[in-house]
Protein backbone atom coordinates (compact mmCIF):
# COMPACT_ATOMS: atom_id res chain seq x y z
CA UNK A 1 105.47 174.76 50.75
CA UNK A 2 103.37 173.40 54.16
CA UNK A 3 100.48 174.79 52.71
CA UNK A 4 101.13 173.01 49.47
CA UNK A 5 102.35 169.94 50.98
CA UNK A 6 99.14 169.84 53.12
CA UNK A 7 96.61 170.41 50.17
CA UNK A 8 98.64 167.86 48.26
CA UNK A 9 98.10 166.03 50.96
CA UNK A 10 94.22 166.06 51.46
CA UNK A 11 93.38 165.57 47.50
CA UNK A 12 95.62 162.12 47.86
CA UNK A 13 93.70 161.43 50.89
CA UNK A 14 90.68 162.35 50.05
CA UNK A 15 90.55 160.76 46.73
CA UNK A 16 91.93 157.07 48.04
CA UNK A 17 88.89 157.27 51.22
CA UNK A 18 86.17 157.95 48.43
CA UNK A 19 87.31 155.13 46.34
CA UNK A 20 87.40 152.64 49.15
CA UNK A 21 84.14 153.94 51.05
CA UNK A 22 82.17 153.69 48.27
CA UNK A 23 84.26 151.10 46.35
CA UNK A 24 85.03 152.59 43.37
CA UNK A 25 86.74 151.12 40.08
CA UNK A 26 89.60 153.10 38.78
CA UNK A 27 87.74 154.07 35.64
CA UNK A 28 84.27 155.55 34.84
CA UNK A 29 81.85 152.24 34.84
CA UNK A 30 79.07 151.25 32.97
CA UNK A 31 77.87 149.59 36.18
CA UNK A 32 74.97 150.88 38.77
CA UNK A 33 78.76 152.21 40.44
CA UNK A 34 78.33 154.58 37.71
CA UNK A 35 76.66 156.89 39.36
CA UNK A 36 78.89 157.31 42.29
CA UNK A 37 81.60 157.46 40.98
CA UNK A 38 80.50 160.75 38.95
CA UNK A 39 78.87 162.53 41.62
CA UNK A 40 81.23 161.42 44.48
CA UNK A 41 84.35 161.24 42.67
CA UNK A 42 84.96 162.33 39.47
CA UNK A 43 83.28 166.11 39.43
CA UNK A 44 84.53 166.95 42.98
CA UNK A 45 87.02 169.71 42.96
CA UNK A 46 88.80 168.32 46.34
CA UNK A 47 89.52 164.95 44.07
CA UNK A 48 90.78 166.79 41.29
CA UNK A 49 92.99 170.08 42.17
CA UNK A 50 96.05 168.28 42.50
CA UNK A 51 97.17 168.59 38.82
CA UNK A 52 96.08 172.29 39.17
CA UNK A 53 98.38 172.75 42.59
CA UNK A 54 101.32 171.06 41.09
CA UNK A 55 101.21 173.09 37.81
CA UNK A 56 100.99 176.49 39.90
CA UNK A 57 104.09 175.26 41.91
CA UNK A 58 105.99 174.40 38.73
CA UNK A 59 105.53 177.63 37.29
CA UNK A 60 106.37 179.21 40.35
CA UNK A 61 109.82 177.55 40.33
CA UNK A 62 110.40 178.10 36.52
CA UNK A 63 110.01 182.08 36.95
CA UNK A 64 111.80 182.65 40.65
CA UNK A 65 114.77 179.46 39.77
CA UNK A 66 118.33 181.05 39.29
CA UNK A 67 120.05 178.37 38.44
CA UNK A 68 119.00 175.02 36.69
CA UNK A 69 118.60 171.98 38.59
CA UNK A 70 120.23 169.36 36.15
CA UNK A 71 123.73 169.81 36.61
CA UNK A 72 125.18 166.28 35.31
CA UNK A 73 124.00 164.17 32.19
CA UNK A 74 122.94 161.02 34.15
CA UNK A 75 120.36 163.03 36.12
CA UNK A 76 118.69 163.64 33.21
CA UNK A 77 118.71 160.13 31.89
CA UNK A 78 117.55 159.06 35.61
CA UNK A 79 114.84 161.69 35.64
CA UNK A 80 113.46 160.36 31.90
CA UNK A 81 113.87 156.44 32.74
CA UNK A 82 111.46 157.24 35.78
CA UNK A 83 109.58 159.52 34.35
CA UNK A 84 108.60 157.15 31.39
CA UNK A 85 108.18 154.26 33.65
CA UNK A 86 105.63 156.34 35.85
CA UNK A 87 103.52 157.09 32.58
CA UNK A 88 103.44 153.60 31.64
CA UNK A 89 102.43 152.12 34.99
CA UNK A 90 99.91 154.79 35.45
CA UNK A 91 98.63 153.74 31.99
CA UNK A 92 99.00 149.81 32.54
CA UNK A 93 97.42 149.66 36.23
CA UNK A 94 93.98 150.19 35.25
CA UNK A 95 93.67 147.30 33.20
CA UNK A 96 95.17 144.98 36.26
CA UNK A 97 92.55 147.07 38.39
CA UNK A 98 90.24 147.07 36.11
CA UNK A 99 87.21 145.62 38.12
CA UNK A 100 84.74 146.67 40.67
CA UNK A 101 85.93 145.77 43.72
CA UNK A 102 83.69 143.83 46.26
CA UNK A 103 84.75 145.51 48.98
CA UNK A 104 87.13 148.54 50.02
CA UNK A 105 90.21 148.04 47.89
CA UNK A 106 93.49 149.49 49.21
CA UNK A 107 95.09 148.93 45.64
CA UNK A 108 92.37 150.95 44.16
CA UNK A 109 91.90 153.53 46.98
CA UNK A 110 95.58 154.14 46.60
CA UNK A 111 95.80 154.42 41.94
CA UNK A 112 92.79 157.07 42.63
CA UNK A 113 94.25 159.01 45.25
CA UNK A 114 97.56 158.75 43.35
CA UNK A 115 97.17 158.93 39.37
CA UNK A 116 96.81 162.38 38.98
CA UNK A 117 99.18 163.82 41.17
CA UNK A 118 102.34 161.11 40.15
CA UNK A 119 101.02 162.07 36.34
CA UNK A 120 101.03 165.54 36.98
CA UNK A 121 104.85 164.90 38.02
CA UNK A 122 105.90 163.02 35.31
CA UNK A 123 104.42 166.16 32.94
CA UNK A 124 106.72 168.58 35.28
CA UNK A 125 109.57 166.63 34.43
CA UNK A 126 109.10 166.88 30.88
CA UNK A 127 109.02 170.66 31.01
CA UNK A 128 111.52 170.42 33.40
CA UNK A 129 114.17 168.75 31.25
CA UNK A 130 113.01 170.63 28.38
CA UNK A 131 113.32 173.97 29.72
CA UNK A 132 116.85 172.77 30.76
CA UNK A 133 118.16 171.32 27.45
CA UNK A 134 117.55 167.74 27.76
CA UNK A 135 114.24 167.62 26.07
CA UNK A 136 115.86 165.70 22.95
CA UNK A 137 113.49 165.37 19.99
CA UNK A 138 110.44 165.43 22.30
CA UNK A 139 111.62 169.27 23.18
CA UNK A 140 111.94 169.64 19.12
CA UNK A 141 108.40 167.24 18.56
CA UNK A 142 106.72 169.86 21.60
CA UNK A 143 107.81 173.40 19.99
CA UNK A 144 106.84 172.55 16.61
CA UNK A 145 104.70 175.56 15.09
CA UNK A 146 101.61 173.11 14.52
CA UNK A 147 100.65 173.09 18.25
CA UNK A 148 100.84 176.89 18.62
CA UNK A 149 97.10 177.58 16.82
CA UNK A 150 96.16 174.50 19.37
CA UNK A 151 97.94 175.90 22.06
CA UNK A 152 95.82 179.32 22.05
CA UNK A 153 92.72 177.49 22.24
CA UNK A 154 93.12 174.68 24.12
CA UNK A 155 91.52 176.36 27.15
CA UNK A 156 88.36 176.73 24.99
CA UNK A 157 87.96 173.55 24.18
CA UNK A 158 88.92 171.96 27.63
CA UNK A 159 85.48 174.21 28.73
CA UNK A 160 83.44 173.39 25.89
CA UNK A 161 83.92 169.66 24.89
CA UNK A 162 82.08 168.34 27.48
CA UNK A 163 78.83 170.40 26.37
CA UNK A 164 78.80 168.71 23.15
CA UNK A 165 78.93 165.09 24.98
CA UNK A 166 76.39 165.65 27.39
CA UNK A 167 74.22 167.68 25.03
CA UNK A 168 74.74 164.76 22.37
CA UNK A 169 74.03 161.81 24.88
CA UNK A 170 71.18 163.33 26.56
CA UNK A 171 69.36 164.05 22.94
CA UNK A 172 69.62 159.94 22.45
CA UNK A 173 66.47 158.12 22.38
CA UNK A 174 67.78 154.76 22.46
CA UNK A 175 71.18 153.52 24.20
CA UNK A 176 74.08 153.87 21.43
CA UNK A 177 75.59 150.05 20.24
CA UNK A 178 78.68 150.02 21.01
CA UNK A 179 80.93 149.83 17.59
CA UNK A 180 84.58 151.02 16.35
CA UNK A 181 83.61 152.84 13.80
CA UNK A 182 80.38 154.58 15.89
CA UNK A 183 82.89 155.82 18.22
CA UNK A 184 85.27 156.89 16.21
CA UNK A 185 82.56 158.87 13.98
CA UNK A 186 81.67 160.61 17.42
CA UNK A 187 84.98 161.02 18.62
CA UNK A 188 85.89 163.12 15.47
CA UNK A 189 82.28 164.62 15.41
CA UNK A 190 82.67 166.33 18.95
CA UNK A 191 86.50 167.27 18.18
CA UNK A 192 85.44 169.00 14.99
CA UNK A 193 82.85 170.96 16.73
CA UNK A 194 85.37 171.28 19.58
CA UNK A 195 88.00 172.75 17.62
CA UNK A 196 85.41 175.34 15.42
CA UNK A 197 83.51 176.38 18.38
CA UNK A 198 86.71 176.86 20.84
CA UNK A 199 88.33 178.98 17.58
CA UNK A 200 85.14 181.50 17.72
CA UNK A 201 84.86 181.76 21.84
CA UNK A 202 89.09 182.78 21.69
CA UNK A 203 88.35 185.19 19.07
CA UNK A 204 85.52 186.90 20.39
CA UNK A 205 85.80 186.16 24.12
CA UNK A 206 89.05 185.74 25.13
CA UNK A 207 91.13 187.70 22.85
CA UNK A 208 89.31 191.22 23.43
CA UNK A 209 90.57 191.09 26.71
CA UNK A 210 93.98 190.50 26.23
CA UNK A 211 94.31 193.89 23.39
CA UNK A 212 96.26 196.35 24.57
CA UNK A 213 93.24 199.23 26.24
């Protein structure tokens, strides 16, 4: 748990001292910041492991826990009020934040060093109070048979997607105007190709592996 604690500790740190060294926005700009903020911030492992860290520790607890840590029905309501107030400020924030700052912004250092851990939490909880019987119709939404072809290649497609985008943006000869409808015709472009191409790397990559030798 120290070690843990400590690595928590340095992505959160880490993260919030990029953002106000280089003074960062809280999203990906379209500003000459752009360029920092992918190569200094965005790609860097030591800015982005703490969703990883807190999902090994949650699985951790899930297969050594004994016995279940909701014990009354009001610690489960408590747990979902500020668990669904956490997702919404971590969703709202961004468009309060949502310029460049001038100079080193402590609200801005502390969203980046902060979002993904705190959103990484409020996940946990969900599987938390699922796995304990107070997941509700979000448990029932969550184990419907649809996501269970999704589920098998989701790991595909979170490596492959971002081949098609780069691939597609650096073939572009021109800049791309900005409409609804042209984003939402390359939205479901690279999600189709997502989807077929993650289908045939499960199949003939990953699956062979996992058949009994």
């Amino acid at each position: 748990m120290v070690v843990a604690g400590g690595l928590l500790l340095m992505t959160i740190v880490a993260s919030a001292i990029i953002t106000a060294h280089l003074q960062l926005p809280v999203f990906q700009p379209s500003t000459m910041t752009s360029e920092n903020y992918v190569l200094y911030y965005y790609v860097k492992p030591y800015t982005r492991y703490g969703p990883f860290l807190i999902g090994i520790l949650t699985g951790i607890y899930l297969t050594a826990k004994k016995n279940p840590l909701l014990k009354q029905w009001w610690q489960a309501a408590l747990g979902w009020l500020c668990c669904l107030s956490l997702l919404a400020l971590l969703v709202g924030l961004p468009y309060i934040l949502k310029e460049t700052p001038a100079n080193p912004s402590v609200p801005h250092a502390l969203y980046q060093g902060l979002h993904r851990p705190l959103w990484a939490l409020a996940v946990t909880w969900i599987i938390l109070a699922c796995e304990e019987g107070y997941g509700g119709f979000i448990k029932r939404f969550l184990s419907l048979t649809f996501w269970v072809p999704l589920s098998k290649i989701s790991f595909a497609c979170y490596l492959i997607h971002p081949v098609f985008i780069i691939l597609y943006i650096g073939f572009q000869e021109t800049p791309i105007h900005y409409t609804d409808i042209n984003f939402m015709y390359l939205f479901l472009g690279h999600l189709v190709l997502t989807l077929a191409v993650s289908y045939m790397l499960t199949v003939l990559v990953e699956k062979p592996y996992l058949l009994p030798k």
